[in-house]
Protein backbone atom coordinates (compact mmCIF):
# COMPACT_ATOMS: atom_id res chain seq x y z
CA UNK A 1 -5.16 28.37 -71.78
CA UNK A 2 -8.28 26.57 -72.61
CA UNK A 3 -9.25 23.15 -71.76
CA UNK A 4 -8.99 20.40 -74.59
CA UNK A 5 -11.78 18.55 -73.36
CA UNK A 6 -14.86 20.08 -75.54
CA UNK A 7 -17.09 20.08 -72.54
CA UNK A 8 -16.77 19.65 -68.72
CA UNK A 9 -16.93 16.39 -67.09
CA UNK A 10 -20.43 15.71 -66.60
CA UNK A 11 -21.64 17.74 -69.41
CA UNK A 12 -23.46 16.41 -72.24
CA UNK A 13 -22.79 19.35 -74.48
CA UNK A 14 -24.78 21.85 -75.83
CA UNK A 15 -28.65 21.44 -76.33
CA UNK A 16 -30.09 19.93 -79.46
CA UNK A 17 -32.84 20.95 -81.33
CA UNK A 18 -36.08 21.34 -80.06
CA UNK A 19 -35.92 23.43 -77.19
CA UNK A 20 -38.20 25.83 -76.03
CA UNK A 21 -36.85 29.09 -75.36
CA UNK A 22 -34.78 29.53 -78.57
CA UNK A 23 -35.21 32.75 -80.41
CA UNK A 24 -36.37 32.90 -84.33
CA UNK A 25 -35.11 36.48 -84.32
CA UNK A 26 -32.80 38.49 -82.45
CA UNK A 27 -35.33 40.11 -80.00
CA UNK A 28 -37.26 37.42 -78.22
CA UNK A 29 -39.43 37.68 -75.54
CA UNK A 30 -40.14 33.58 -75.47
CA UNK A 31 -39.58 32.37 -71.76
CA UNK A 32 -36.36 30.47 -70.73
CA UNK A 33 -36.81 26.31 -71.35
CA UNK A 34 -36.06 24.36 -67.52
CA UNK A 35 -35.25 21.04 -67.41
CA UNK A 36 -34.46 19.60 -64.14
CA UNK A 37 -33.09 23.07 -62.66
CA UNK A 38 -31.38 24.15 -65.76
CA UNK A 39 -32.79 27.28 -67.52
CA UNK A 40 -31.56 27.85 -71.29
CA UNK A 41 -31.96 30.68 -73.50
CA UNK A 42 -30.90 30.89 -76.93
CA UNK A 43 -30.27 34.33 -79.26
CA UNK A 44 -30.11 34.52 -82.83
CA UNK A 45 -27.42 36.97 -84.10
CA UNK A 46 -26.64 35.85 -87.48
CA UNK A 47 -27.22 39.10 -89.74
CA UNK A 48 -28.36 41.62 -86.96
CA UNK A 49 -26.63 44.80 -86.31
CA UNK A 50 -25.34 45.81 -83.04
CA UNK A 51 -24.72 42.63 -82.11
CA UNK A 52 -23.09 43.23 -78.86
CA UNK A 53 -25.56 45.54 -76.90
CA UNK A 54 -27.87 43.09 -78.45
CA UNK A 55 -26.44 40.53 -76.79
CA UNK A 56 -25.53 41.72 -73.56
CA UNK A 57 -29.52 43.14 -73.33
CA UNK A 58 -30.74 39.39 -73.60
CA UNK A 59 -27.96 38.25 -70.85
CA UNK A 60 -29.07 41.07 -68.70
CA UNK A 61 -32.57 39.83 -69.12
CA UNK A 62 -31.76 36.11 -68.63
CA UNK A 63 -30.12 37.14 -65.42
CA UNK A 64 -32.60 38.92 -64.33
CA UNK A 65 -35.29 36.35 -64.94
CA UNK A 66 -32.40 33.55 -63.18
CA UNK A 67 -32.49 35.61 -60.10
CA UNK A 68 -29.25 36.63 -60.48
CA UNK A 69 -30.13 40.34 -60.69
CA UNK A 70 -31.00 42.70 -58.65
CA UNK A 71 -27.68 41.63 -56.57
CA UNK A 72 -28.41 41.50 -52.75
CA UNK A 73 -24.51 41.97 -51.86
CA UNK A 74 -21.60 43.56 -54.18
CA UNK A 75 -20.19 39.81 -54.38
CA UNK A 76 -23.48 38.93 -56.09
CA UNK A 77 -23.46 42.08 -58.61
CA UNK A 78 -19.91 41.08 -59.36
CA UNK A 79 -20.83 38.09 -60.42
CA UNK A 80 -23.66 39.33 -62.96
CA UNK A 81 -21.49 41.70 -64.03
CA UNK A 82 -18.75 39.30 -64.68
CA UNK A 83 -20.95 37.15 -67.45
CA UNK A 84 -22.30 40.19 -68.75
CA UNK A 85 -18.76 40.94 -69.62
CA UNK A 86 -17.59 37.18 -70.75
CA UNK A 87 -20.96 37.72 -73.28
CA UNK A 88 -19.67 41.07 -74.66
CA UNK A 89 -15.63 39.26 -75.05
CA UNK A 90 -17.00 36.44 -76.47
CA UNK A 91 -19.46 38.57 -79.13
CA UNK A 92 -16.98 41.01 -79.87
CA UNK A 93 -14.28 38.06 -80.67
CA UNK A 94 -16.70 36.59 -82.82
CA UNK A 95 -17.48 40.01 -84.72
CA UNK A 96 -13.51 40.96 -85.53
CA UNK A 97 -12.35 37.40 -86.00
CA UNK A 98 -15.01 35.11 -87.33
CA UNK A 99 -16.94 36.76 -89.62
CA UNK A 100 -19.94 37.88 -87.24
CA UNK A 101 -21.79 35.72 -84.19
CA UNK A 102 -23.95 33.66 -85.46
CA UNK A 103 -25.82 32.35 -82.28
CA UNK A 104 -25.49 32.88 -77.85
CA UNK A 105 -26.44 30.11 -75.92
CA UNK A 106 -26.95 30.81 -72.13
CA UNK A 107 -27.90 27.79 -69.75
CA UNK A 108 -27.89 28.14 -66.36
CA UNK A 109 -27.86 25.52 -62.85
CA UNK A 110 -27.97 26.40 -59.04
CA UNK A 111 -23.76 26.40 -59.81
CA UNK A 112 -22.89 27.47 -62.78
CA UNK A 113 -24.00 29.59 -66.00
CA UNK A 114 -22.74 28.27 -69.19
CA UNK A 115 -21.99 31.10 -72.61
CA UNK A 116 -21.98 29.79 -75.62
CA UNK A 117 -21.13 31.83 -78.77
CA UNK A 118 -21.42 30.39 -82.05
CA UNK A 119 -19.93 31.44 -85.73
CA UNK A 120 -18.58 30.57 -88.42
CA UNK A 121 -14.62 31.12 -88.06
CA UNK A 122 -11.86 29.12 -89.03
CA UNK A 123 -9.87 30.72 -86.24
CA UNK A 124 -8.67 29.37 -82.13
CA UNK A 125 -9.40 32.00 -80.09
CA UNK A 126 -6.17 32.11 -77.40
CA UNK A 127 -5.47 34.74 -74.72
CA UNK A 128 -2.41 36.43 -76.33
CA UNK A 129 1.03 35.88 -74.71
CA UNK A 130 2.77 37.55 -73.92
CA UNK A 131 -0.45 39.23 -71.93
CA UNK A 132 0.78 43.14 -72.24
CA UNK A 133 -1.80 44.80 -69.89
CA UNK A 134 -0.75 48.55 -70.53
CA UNK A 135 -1.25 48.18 -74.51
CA UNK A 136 -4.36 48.36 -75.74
CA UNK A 137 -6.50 45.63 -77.87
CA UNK A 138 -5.64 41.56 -77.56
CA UNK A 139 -7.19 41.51 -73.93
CA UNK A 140 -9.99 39.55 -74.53
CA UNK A 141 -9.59 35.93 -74.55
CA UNK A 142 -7.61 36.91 -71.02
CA UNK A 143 -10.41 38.30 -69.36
CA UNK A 144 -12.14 35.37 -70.12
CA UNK A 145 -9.73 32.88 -68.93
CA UNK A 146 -9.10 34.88 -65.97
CA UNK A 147 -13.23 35.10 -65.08
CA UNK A 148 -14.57 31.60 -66.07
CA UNK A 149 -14.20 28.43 -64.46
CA UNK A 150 -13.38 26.72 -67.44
CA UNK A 151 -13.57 27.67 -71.24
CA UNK A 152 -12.94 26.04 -74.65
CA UNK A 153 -13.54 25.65 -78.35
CA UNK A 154 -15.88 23.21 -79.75
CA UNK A 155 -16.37 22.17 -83.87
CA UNK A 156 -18.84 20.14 -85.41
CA UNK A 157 -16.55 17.96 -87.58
CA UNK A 158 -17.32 18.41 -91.31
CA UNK A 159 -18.48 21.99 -90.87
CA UNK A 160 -17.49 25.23 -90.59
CA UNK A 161 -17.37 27.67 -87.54
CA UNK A 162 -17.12 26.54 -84.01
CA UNK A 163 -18.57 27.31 -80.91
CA UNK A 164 -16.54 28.89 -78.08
CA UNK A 165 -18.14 27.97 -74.29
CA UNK A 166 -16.96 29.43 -71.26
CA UNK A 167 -18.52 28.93 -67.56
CA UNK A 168 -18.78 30.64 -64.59
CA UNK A 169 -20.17 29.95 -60.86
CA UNK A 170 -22.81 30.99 -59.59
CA UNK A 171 -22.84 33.71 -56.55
CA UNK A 172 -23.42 32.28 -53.46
């Protein structure tokens, strides 16, 4: 189940305007922002096609320009591979529940590597219980409790949409 604290203790939230790094389209080839050891990239997905490829592409990237890829050791690689994956759960969720993505917000410290997926859904994404592993569809939200740290739901009060976070650690 997902936190009900918006963000982790210690956490300010999610970036405000003005950072460098963000994206005005969907392919972007601007260089991550850093502040103080924590590298952010932001993706614009609002009205682009392919959406998920798209988005796991610019993760790929991000982890390869965090060091995280090439993996020295298979604990490493299963670690990149791991928020390659939360990126396409959290994209796809966004595409057959909420009306399309709208933005993906990756941020990244020496410990952890923060998703962010933003649209404009009404919907609370839940893992679905009972979790039926042998039947197909509704596994989503359960491979990204079972991966992250931590995950939750965020909305702007007054607004529409939300923006679903999830974190993971960083390999050692």
């Amino acid at each position: 189940m997902s936190t009900t604290r918006p963000y982790p203790p210690g956490d300010r939230g999610p970036e405000t305007g003005g950072v460098s790094g963000v994206s005005e389209g969907a392919a972007s080839d601007v260089p991550p922002a850093s502040s103080g050891g924590r590298q952010v990239r932001r993706l614009r997905l609002a009205g682009e096609s392919g959406v998920v490829p798209l988005a796991r592409d610019f993760a790929r990237q991000a982890l390869y320009a965090w060091g995280w890829l090439p993996a020295a050791s298979a604990d490493r690689r299963a670690a990149a591979e791991d928020v390659l994956l939360v990126v396409s759960e959290l994209v796809t969720n966004a595409c057959l529940h909420a009306e399309g993505p709208d933005e993906l917000f990756l941020a990244c410290d020496n410990k952890v590597i923060r998703v962010e997926v933003s649209d404009r859904g009404a919907g609370q994404p839940a893992p679905r219980t009972p979790h039926r592993a042998g039947r197909p569809g509704g596994h989503g939200m359960f491979i990204v409790q079972r991966l992250c740290l931590d995950w939750g739901v965020v909305r702007a009060s007054g607004e529409t949409g939300k923006t679903v976070w999830a974190e993971l650690g960083a390999p050692a």
